[in-house]
Protein backbone atom coordinates (compact mmCIF):
# COMPACT_ATOMS: atom_id res chain seq x y z
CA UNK A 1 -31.67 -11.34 24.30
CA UNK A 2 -34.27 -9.31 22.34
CA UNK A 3 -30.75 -6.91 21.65
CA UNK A 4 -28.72 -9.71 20.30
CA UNK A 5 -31.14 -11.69 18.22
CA UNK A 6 -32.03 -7.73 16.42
CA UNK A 7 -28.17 -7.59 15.69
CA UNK A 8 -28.32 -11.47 14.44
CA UNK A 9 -31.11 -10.37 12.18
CA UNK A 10 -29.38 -7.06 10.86
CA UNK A 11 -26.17 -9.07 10.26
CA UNK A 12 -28.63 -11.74 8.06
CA UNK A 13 -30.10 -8.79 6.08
CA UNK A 14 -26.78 -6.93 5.35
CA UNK A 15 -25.44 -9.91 3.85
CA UNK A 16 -28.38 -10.74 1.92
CA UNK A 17 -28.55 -7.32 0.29
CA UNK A 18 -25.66 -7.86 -1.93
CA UNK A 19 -22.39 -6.38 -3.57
CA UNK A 20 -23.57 -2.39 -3.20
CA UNK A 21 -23.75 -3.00 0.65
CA UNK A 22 -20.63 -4.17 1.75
CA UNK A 23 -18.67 -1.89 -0.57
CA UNK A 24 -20.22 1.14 1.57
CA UNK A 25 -18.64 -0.46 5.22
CA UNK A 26 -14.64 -0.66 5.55
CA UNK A 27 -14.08 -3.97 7.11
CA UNK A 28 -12.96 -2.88 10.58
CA UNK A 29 -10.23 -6.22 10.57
CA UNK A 30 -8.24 -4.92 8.00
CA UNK A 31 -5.84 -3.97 11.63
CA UNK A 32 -5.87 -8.02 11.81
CA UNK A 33 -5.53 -9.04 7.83
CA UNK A 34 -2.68 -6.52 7.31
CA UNK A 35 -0.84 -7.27 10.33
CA UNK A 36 3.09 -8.05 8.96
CA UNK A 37 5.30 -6.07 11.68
CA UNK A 38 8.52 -4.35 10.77
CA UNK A 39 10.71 -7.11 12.09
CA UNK A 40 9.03 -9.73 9.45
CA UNK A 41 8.98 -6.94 6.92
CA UNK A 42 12.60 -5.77 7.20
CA UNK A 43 13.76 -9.68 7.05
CA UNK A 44 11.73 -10.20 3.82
CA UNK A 45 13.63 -6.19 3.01
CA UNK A 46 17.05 -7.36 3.97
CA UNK A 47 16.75 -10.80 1.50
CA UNK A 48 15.52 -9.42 -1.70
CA UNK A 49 16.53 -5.83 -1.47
CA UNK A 50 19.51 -3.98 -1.84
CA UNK A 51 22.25 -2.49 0.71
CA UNK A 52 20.80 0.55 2.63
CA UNK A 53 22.38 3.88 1.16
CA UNK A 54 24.20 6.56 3.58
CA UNK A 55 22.67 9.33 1.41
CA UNK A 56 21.83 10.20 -1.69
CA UNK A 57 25.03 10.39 -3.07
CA UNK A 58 25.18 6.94 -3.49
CA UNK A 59 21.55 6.65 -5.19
CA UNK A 60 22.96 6.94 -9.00
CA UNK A 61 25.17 4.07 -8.75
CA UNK A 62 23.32 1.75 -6.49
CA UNK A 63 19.97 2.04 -9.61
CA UNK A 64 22.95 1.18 -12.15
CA UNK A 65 24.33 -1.57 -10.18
CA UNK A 66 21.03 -2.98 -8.77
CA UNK A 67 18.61 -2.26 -11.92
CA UNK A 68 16.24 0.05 -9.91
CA UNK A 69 13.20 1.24 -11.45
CA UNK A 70 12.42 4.83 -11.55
CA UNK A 71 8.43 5.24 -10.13
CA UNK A 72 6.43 7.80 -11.28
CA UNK A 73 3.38 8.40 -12.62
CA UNK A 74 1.78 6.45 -14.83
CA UNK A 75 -1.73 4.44 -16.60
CA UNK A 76 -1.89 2.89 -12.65
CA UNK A 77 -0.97 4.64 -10.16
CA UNK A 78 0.14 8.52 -9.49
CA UNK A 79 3.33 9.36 -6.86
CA UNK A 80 3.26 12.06 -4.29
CA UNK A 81 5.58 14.58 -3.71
CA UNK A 82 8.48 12.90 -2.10
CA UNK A 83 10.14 14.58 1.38
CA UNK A 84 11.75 11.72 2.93
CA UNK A 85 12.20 8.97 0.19
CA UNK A 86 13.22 8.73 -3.47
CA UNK A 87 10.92 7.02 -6.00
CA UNK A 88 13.49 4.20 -6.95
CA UNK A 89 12.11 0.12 -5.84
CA UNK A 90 13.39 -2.97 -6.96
CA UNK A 91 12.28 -4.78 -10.45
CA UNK A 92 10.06 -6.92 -8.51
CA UNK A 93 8.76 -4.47 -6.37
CA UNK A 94 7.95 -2.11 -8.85
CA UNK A 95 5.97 -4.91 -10.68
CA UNK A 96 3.97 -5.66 -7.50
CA UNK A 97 2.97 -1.59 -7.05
CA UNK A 98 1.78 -1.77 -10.88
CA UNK A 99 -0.01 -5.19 -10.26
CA UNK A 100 -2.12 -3.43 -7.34
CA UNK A 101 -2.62 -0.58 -9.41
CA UNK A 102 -4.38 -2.50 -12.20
CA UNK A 103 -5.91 -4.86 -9.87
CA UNK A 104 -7.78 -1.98 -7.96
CA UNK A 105 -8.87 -0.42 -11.49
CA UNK A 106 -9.70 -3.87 -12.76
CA UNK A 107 -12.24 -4.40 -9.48
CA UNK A 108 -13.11 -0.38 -10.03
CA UNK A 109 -14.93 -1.38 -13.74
CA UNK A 110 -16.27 -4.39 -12.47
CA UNK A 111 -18.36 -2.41 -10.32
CA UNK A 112 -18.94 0.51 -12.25
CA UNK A 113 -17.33 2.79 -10.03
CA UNK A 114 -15.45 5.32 -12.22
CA UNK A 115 -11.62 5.58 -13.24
CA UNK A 116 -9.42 6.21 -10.50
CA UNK A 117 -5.68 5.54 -9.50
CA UNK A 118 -3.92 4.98 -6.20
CA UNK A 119 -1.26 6.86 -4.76
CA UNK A 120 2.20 6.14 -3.48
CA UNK A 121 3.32 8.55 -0.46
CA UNK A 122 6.77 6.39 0.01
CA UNK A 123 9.24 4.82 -1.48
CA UNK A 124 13.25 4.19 -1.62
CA UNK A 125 14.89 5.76 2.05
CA UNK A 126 18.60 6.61 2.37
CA UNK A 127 19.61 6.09 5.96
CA UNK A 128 19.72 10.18 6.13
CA UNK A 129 16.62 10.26 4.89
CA UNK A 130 15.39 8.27 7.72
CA UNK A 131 17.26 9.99 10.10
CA UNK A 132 15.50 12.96 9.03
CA UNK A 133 12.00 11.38 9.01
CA UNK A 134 12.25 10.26 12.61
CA UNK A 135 12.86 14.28 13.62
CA UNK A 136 9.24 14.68 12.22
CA UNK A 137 7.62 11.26 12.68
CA UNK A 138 7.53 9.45 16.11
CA UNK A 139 6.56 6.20 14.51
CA UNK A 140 9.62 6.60 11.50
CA UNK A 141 12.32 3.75 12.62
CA UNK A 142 16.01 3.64 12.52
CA UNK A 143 15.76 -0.25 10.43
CA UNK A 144 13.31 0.50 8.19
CA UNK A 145 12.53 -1.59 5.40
CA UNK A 146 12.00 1.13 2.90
CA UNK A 147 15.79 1.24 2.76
CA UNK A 148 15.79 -1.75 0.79
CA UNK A 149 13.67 -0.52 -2.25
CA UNK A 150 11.64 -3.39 -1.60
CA UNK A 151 9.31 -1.43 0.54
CA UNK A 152 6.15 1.36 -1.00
CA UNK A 153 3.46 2.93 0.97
CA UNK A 154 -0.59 3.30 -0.29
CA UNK A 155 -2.81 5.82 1.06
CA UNK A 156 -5.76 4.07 1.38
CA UNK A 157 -7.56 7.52 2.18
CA UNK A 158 -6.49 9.85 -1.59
CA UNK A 159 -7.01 8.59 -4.65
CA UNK A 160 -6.46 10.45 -8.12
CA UNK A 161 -10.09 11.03 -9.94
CA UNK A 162 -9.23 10.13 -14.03
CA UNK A 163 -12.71 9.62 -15.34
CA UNK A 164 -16.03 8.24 -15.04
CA UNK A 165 -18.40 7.90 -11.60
CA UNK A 166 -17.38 9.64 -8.92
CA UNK A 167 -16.89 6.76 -5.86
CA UNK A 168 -16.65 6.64 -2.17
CA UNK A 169 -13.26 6.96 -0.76
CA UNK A 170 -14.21 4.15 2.07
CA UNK A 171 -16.05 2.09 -1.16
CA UNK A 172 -12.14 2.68 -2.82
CA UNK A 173 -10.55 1.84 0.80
CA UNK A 174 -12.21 -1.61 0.92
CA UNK A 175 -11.57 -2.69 -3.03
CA UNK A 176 -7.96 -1.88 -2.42
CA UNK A 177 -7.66 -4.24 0.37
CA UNK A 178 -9.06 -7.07 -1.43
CA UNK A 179 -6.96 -6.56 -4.03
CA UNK A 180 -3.75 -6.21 -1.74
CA UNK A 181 -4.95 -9.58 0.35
CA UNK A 182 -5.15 -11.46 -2.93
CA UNK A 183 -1.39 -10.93 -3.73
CA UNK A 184 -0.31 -11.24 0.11
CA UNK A 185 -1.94 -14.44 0.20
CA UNK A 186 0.02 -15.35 -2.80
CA UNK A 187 3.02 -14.71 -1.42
CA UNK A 188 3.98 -11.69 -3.05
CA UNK A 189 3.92 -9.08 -0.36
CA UNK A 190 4.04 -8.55 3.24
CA UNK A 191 1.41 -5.60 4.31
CA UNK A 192 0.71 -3.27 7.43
CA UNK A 193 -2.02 -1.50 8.42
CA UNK A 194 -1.11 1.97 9.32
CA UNK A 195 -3.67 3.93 11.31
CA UNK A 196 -1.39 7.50 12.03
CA UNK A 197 -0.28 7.43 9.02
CA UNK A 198 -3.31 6.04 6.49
CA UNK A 199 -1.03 3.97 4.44
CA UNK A 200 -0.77 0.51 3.45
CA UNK A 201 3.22 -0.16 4.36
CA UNK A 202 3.88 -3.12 1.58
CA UNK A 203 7.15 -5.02 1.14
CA UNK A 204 7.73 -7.13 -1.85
CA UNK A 205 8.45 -10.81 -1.32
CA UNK A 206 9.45 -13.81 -4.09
């Protein structure tokens, strides 16, 4: 009893020390909050996306016909070197990754915690693409919503330094996720988790 009333009274304290505090902790639900599957995220893919591509071949007439945007680095958010997808997403889409991008800076000034942008480790997948993913990736599947261009992925653990404060990547980790819940429980998005590969998996949604 003595045990449980101590972690009561922690629990109390923690809470009443502010802001600071619970910026230094990564919520250990975000497994629970960000828990769209693929099935629910391919369905959302498959309705405002665009036909999955054999290759890339087919990528320059598929933007022109479907008025893809071209991601890449910009005021919000920096792209990583692409292996297995192309950075082309959908008009919407590409609004929702710059929304989260100023979002997370917005929350960064409001707590004085320097100048920094997110990253974007996935984007647009040709079904070859894929097909070459899952030789390297146990966890890559065959439906993936990524070949939709509705579909980005966040590392939650990188960020690109601009300016300013240095902060705490797990301080970073758990501003993102607000952020990211905000529009998801707006409707805008569908989000997973992803522990293997320290992503937030995102699809767009109207």
């Amino acid at each position: 009893m003595r045990s449980i009333r101590y972690g009561l009274l922690v629990a109390v304290v923690a809470c009443l020390t502010g802001c600071a505090s619970h910026r230094d902790a990564v919520p250990e639900n975000f497994s629970f909050k960000f828990a769209d599957n693929n099935p629910h995220q391919l369905s959302a893919a498959g309705k405002y996306g665009i036909e999955p591509l054999e290759d890339r071949s087919q990528l320059r007439k598929a933007v022109r016909k479907n008025r893809l945007r071209h991601i890449e680095d910009c005021r919000y958010y920096a792209v990583d070197p692409l292996t297995h997808s192309v950075p082309y997403l959908t008009k919407d889409a590409a609004k929702l990754l710059k929304d989260i991008g100023k979002g997370f800076q917005k929350s960064m000034r409001k707590h004085k915690m320097g100048e920094y942008k997110i990253i974007v480790t996935s984007v647009l997948r040709t079904k070859a693409d894929v097909r070459s993913l899952m030789k390297v990736n146990s966890n890559a599947v065959p439906n993936s919503a990524h070949c939709h261009a509705t579909t980005f992925d966040i590392t939650y653990r990188r960020y690109e330094y601009v300016d300013g404060k240095k902060a705490n990547a797990n301080q970073m980790k758990y501003l993102l996720g607000e952020v990211v819940d905000r529009l998801r429980s707006k409707g805008r998005c569908l989000v997973r988790y992803e522990t293997q590969q320290t992503c937030l998996h995102i699809t767009v949604t109207k």
